[in-house]
Structures are given as C-alpha cells and as structure tokens.
N, C-alpha and C. Protein backbone atom coordinates (compact mmCIF):
# COMPACT_ATOMS: atom_id res chain seq x y z
N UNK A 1 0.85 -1.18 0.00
CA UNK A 1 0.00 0.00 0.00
C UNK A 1 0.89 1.24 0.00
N UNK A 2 0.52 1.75 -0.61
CA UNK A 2 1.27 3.85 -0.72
C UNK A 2 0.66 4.13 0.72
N UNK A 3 2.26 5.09 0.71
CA UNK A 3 2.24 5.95 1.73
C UNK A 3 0.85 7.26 1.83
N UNK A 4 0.97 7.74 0.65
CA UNK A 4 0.02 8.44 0.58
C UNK A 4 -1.78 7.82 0.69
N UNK A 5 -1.61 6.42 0.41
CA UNK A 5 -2.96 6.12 0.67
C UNK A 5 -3.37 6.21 2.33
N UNK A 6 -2.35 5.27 2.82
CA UNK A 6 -2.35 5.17 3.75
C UNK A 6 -2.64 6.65 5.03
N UNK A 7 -1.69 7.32 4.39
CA UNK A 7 -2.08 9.01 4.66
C UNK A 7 -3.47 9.55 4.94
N UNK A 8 -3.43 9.31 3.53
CA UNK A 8 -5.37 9.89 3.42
C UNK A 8 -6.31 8.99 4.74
N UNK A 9 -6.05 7.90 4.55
CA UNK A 9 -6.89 6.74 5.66
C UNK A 9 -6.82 7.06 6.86
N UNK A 10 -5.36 7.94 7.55
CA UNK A 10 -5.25 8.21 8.80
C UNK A 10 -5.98 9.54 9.05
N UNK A 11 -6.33 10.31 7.67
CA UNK A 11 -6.94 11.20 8.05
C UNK A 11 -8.70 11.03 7.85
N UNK A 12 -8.84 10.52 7.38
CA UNK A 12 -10.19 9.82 7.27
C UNK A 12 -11.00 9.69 8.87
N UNK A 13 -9.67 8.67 9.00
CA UNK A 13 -10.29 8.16 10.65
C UNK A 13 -10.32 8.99 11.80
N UNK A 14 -9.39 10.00 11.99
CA UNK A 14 -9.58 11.30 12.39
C UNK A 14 -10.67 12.14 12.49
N UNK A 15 -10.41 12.10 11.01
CA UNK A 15 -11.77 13.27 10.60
C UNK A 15 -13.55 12.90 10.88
N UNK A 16 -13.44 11.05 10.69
CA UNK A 16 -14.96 10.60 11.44
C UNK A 16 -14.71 10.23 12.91
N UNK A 17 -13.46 10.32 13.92
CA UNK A 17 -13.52 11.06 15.29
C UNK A 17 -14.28 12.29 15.51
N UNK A 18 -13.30 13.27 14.86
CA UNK A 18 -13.95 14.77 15.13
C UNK A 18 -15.82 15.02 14.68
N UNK A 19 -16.05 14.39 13.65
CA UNK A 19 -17.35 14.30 13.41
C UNK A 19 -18.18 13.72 14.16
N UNK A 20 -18.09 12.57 14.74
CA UNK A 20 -18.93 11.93 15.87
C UNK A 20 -18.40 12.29 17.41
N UNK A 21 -17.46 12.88 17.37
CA UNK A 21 -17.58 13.74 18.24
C UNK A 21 -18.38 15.45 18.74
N UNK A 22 -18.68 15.50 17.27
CA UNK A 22 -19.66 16.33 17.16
C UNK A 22 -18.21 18.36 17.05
N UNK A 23 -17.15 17.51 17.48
CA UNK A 23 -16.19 18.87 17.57
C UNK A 23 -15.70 19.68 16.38
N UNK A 24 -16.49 19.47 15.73
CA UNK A 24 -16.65 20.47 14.07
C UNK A 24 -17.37 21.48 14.19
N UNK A 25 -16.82 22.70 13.63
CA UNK A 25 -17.56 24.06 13.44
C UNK A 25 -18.85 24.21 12.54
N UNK A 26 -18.00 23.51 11.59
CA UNK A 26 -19.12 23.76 10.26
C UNK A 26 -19.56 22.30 9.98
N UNK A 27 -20.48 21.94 9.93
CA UNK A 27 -21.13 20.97 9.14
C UNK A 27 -20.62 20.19 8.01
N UNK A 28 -20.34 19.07 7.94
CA UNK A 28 -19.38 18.53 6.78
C UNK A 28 -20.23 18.53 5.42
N UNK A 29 -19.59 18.55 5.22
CA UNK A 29 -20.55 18.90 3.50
C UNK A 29 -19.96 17.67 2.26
N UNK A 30 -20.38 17.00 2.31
CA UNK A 30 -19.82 15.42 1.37
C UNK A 30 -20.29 16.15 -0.27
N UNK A 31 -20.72 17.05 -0.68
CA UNK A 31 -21.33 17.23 -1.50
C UNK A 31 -20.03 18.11 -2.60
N UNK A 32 -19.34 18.59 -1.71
CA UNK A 32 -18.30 19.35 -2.23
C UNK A 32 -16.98 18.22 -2.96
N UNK A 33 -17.13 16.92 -2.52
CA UNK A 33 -16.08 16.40 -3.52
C UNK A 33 -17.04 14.76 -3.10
N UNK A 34 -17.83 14.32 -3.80
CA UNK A 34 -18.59 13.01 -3.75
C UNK A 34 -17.67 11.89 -3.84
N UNK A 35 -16.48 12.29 -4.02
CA UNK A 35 -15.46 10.69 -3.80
C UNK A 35 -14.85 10.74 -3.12
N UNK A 36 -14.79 12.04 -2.05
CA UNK A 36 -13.72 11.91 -0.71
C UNK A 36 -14.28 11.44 0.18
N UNK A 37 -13.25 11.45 1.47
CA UNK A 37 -14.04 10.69 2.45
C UNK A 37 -14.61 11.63 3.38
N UNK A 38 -14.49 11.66 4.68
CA UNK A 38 -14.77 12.65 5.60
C UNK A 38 -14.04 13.44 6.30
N UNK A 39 -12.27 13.53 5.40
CA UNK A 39 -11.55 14.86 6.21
C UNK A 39 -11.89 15.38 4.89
N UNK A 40 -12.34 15.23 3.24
CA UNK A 40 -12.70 16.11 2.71
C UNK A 40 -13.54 16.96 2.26
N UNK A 41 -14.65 16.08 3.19
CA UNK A 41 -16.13 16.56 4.20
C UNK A 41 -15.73 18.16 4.69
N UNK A 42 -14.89 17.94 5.56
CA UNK A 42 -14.48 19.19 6.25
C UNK A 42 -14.30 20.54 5.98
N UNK A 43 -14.60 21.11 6.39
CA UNK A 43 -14.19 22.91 5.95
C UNK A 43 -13.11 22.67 6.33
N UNK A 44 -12.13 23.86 5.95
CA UNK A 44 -11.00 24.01 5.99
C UNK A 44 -10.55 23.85 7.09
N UNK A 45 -10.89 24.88 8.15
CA UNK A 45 -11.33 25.08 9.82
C UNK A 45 -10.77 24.20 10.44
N UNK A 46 -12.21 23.27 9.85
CA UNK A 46 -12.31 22.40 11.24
C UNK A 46 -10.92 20.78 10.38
N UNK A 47 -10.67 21.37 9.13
CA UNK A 47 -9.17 20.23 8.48
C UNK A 47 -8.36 20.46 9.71
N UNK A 48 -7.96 22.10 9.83
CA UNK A 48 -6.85 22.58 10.82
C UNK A 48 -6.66 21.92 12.17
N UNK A 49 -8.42 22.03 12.73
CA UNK A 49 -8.62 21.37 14.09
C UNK A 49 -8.54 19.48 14.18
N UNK A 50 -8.70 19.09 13.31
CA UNK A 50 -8.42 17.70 12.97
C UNK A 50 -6.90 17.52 12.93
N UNK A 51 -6.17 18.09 12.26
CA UNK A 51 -4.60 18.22 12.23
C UNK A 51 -3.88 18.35 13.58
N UNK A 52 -4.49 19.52 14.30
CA UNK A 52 -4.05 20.00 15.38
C UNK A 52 -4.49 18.92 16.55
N UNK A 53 -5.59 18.27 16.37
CA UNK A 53 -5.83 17.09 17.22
C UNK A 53 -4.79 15.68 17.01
N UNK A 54 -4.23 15.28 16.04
CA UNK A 54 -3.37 14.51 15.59
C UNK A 54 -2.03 14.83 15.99
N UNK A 55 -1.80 15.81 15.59
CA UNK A 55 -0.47 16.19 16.55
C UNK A 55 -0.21 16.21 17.91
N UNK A 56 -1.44 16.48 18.79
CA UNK A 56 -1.57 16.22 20.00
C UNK A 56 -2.00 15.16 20.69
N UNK A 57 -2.09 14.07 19.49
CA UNK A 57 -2.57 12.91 19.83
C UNK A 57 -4.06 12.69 20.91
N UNK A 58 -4.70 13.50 20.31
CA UNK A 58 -6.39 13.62 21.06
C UNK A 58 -7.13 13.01 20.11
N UNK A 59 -6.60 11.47 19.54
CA UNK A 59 -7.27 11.11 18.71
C UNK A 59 -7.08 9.69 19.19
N UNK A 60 -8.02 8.45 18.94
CA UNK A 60 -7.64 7.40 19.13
C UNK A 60 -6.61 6.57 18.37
N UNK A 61 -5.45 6.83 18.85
CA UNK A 61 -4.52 6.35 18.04
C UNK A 61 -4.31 4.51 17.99
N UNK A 62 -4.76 3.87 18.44
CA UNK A 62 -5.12 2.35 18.16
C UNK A 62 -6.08 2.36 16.74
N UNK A 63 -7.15 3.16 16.21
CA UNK A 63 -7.93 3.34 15.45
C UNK A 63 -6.89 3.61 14.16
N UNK A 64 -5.98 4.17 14.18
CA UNK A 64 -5.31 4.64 13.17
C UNK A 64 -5.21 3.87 12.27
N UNK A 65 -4.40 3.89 10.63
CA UNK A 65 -3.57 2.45 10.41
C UNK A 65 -2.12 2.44 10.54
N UNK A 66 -1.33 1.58 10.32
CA UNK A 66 -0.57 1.50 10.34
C UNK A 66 0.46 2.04 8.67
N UNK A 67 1.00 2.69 9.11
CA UNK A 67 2.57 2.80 10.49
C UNK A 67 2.04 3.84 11.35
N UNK A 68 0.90 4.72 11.52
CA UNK A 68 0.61 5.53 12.38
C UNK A 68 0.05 4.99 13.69
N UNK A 69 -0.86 3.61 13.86
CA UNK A 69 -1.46 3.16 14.58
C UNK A 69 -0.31 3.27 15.84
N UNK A 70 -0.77 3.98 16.85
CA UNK A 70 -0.12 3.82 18.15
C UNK A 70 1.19 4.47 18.12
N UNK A 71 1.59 5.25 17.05
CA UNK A 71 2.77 6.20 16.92
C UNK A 71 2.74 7.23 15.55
N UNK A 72 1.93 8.52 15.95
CA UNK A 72 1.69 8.97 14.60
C UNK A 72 3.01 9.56 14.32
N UNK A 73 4.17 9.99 15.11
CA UNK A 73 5.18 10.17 13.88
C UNK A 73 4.84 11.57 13.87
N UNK A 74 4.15 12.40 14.14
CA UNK A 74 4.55 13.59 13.73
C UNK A 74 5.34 14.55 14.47
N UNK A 75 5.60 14.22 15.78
CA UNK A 75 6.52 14.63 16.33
C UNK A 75 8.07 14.72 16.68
C-alpha cells in the first residue's frame, strides 16, 4: 500500500472522530467532492482542528492504520 494512501486513511479516521464527536464548526458537506471521504467533508477550519488534534494525539490512536497506529510520527 502507498504511503500516501495510507495518509489519506489516517486522516479519514480522524476526521470521522472529530465528526462523531460532534467537535466540528461547520457541518461537513460530502457534496463538495462526492469521492472523498470525511476529512474532505471538512471545511477548511475544522481540516486545521483535525490536524491539530493529531499532533496532540487527542485522537484514538489504536484506530489509526498503520505505520501511524499507536505512533503517529509527527513529532
């Protein structure tokens, strides 16, 4: 699997954290790109606040995939 797929997937799973967590500003809008998933749901905003949650690891990082699962590496 690509790195970059894999990428996108960690942000995926993130991004339907922050959503069922309800901790989104704006309303995800799936309508704006019908083949992304749900960090491209996101307003920009709440991309930032998804990012900024990942870096701080306020995300379930067991959920992740791997190579991020349980060590996202961005630090």
């Amino acid at each position: 699997m690509k790195f970059s797929s894999v990428t996108a997937e960690m942000l995926d799973v993130a991004a339907m954290q922050l959503i069922l967590s309800g901790g989104f500003k704006n309303i995800p809008n799936y309508s704006t790109n019908p083949d992304g998933g749900p960090f491209a749901a996101l307003s920009f905003e709440d991309r930032f606040e998804e990012i900024y949650m990942l870096e701080n690891t306020q995300v379930d990082m067991g959920s992740l995939p791997t190579p991020f699962k349980n060590n996202i590496g961005l630090h």
